[in-house]
Protein backbone atom coordinates (compact mmCIF):
# COMPACT_ATOMS: atom_id res chain seq x y z
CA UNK A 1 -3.77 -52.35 63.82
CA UNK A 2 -5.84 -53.72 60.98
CA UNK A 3 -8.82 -51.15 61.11
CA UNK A 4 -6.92 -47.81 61.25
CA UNK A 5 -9.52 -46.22 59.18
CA UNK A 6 -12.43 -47.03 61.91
CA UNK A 7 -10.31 -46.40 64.76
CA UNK A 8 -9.67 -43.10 63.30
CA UNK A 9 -13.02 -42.23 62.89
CA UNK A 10 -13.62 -43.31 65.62
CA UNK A 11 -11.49 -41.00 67.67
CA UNK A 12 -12.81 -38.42 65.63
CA UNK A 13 -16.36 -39.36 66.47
CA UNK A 14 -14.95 -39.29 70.32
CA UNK A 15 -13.66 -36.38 70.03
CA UNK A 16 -16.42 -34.37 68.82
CA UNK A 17 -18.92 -35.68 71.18
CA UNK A 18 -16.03 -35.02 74.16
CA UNK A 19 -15.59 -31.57 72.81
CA UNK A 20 -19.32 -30.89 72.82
CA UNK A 21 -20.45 -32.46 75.97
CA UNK A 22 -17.27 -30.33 77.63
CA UNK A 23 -17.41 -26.85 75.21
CA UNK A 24 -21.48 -27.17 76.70
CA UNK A 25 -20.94 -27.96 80.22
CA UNK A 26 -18.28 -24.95 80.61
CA UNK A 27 -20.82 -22.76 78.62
CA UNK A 28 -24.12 -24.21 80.65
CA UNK A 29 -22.04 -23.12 84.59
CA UNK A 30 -21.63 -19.53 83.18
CA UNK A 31 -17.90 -20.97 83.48
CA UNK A 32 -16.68 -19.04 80.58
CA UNK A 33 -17.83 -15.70 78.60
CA UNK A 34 -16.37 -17.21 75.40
CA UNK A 35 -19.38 -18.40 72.59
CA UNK A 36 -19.73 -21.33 71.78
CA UNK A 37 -18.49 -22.25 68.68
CA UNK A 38 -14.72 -21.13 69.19
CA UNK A 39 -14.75 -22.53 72.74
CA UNK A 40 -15.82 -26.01 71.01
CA UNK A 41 -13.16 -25.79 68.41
CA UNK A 42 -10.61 -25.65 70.82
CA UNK A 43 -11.95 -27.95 73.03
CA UNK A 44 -12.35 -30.49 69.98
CA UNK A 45 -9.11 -29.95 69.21
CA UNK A 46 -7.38 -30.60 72.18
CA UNK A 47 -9.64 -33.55 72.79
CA UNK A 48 -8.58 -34.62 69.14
CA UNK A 49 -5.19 -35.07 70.29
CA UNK A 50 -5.31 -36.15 73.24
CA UNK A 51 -7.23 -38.88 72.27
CA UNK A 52 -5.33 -40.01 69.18
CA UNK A 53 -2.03 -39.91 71.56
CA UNK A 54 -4.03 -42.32 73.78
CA UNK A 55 -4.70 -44.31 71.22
CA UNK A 56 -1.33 -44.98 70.05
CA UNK A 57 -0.16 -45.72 73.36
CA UNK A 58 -2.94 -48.33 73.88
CA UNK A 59 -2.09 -49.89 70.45
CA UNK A 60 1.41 -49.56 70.96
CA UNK A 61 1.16 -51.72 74.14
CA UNK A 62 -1.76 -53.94 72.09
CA UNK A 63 1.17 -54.73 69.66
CA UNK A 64 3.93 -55.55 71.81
CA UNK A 65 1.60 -57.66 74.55
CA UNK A 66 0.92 -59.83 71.26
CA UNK A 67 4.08 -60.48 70.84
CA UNK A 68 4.94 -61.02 74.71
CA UNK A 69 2.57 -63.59 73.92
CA UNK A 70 4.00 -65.96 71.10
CA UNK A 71 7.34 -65.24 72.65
CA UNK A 72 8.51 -63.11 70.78
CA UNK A 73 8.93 -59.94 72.49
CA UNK A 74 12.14 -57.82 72.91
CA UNK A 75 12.58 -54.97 75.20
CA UNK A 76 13.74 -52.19 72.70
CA UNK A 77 14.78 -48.75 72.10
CA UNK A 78 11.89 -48.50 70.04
CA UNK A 79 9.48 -49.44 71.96
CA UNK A 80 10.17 -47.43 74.99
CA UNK A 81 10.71 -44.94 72.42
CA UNK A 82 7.43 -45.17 71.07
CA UNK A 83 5.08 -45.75 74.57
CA UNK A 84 7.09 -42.59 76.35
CA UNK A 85 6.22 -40.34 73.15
CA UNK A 86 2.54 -41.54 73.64
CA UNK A 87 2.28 -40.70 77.21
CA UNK A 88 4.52 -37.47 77.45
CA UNK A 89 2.04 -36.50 74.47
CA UNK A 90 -1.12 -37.31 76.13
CA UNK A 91 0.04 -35.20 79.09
CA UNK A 92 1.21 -31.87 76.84
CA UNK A 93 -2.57 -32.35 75.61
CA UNK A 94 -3.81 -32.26 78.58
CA UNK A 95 -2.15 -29.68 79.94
CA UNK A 96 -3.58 -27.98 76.91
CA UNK A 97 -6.90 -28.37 77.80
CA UNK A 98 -6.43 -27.07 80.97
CA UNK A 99 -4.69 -24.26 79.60
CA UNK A 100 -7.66 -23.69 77.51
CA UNK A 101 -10.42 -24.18 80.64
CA UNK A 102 -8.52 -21.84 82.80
CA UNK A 103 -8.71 -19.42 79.77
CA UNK A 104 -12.54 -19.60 79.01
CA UNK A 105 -12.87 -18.17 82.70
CA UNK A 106 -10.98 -15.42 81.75
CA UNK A 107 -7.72 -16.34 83.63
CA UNK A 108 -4.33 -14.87 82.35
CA UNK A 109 -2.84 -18.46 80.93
CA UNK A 110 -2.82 -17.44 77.02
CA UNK A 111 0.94 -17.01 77.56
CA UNK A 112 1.48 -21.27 79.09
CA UNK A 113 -1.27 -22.07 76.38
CA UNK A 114 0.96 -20.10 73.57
CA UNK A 115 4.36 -22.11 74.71
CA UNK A 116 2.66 -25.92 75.43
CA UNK A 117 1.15 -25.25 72.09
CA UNK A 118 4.49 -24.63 70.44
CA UNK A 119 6.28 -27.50 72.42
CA UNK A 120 3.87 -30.03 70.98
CA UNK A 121 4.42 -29.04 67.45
CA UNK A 122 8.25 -28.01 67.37
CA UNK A 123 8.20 -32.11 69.43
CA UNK A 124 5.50 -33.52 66.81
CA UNK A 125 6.70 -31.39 63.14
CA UNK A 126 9.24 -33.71 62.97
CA UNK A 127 7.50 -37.44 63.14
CA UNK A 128 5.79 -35.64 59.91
CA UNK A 129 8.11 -37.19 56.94
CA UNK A 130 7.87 -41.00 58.96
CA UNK A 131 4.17 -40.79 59.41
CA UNK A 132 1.79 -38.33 58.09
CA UNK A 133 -0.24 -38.53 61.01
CA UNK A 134 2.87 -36.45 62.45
CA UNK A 135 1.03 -33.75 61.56
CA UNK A 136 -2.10 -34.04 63.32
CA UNK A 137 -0.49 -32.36 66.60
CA UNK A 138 0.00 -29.15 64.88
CA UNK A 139 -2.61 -28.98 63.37
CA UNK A 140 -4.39 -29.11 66.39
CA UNK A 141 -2.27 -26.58 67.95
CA UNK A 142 -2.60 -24.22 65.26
CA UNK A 143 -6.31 -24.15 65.57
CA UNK A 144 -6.23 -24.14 69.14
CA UNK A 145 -4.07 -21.08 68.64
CA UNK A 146 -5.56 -19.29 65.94
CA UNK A 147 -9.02 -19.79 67.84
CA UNK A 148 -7.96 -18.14 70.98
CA UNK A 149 -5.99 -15.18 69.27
CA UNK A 150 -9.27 -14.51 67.19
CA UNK A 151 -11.10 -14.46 70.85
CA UNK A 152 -9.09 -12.32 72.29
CA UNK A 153 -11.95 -9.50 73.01
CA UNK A 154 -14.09 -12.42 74.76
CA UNK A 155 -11.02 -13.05 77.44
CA UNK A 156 -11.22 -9.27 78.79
CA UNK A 157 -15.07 -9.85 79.08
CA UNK A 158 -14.57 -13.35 81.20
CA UNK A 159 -11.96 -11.55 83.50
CA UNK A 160 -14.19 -8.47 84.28
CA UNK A 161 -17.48 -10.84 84.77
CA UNK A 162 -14.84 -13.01 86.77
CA UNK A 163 -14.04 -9.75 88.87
CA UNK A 164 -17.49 -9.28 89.13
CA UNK A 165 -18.56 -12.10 90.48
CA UNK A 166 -15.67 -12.29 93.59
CA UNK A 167 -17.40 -9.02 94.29
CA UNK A 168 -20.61 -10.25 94.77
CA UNK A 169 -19.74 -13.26 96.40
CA UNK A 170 -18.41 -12.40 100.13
CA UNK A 171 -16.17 -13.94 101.62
């Protein structure tokens, strides 16, 4: 693409706003008992992902409808390659975000969290030395991590208020 920088920032701009308007509506339905800043970090950075992942698959099939146009397109290895890595990507991250939703209402899923977090970067560490943007994955998953181990006393309050409320509400 010829603007990389503003599609970037763009995504990054997405992102936030994503993160916020979802971090707020899970805090607004009493959803979650986590605050709200580590809630929207993790939510950011999942969205971060995601959305970058999306990205490359839309610009990866940008590219090659281009070149089905002049003529010059070639089914490839490569670019197979390159569109499956986008979409299996964009569905680890969303799984993550799930992952992360299910946690902020105090639901045991820290452990599938833990080992979709760890599948996207042992899959994403090594794009790293072919494209620094490699890295962006696990970073993401490292804050995502590091986040929800530091909030660890918050999940114990979601699943009692949880508990709580199935009390209250008969059935």
């Amino acid at each position: 693409m010829d603007n990389t920088a503003l599609v970037d920032s763009g995504l990054i701009l997405l992102a936030l706003i994503g993160g916020w308007f979802y971090s707020d509506f899970l805090y607004r339905t009493r959803e979650t008992a986590f605050k709200r800043l580590p809630l929207f970090l993790m939510v950011f950075a999942g969205f971060w992902c995601l959305f970058n992942w999306l990205g490359h698959t839309i610009a990866v099939l940008i590219f090659n409808i281009k070149t089905m146009q002049v003529g010059t397109f070639v089914y490839s290895y490569h670019f197979y390659s390159l569109l499956l890595m986008g979409i299996a990507f964009a569905i680890f991250s969303g799984y993550q975000l799930n992952q992360i939703r299910l946690l902020s209402r105090g639901e045991k899923v820290y452990r599938q969290l833990k080992q979709v977090s760890f599948l996207i970067m042992a899959l994403s560490l090594p794009i790293f030395p072919l494209n620094p943007i490699g890295l962006l994955p696990v970073i993401s998953s490292i804050l995502i991590l590091v986040t929800a181990a530091a909030t660890r006393k918050q999940w114990k309050r979601a699943r009692t208020e949880l508990i709580k409320v199935e009390q209250v509400v008969p059935a």
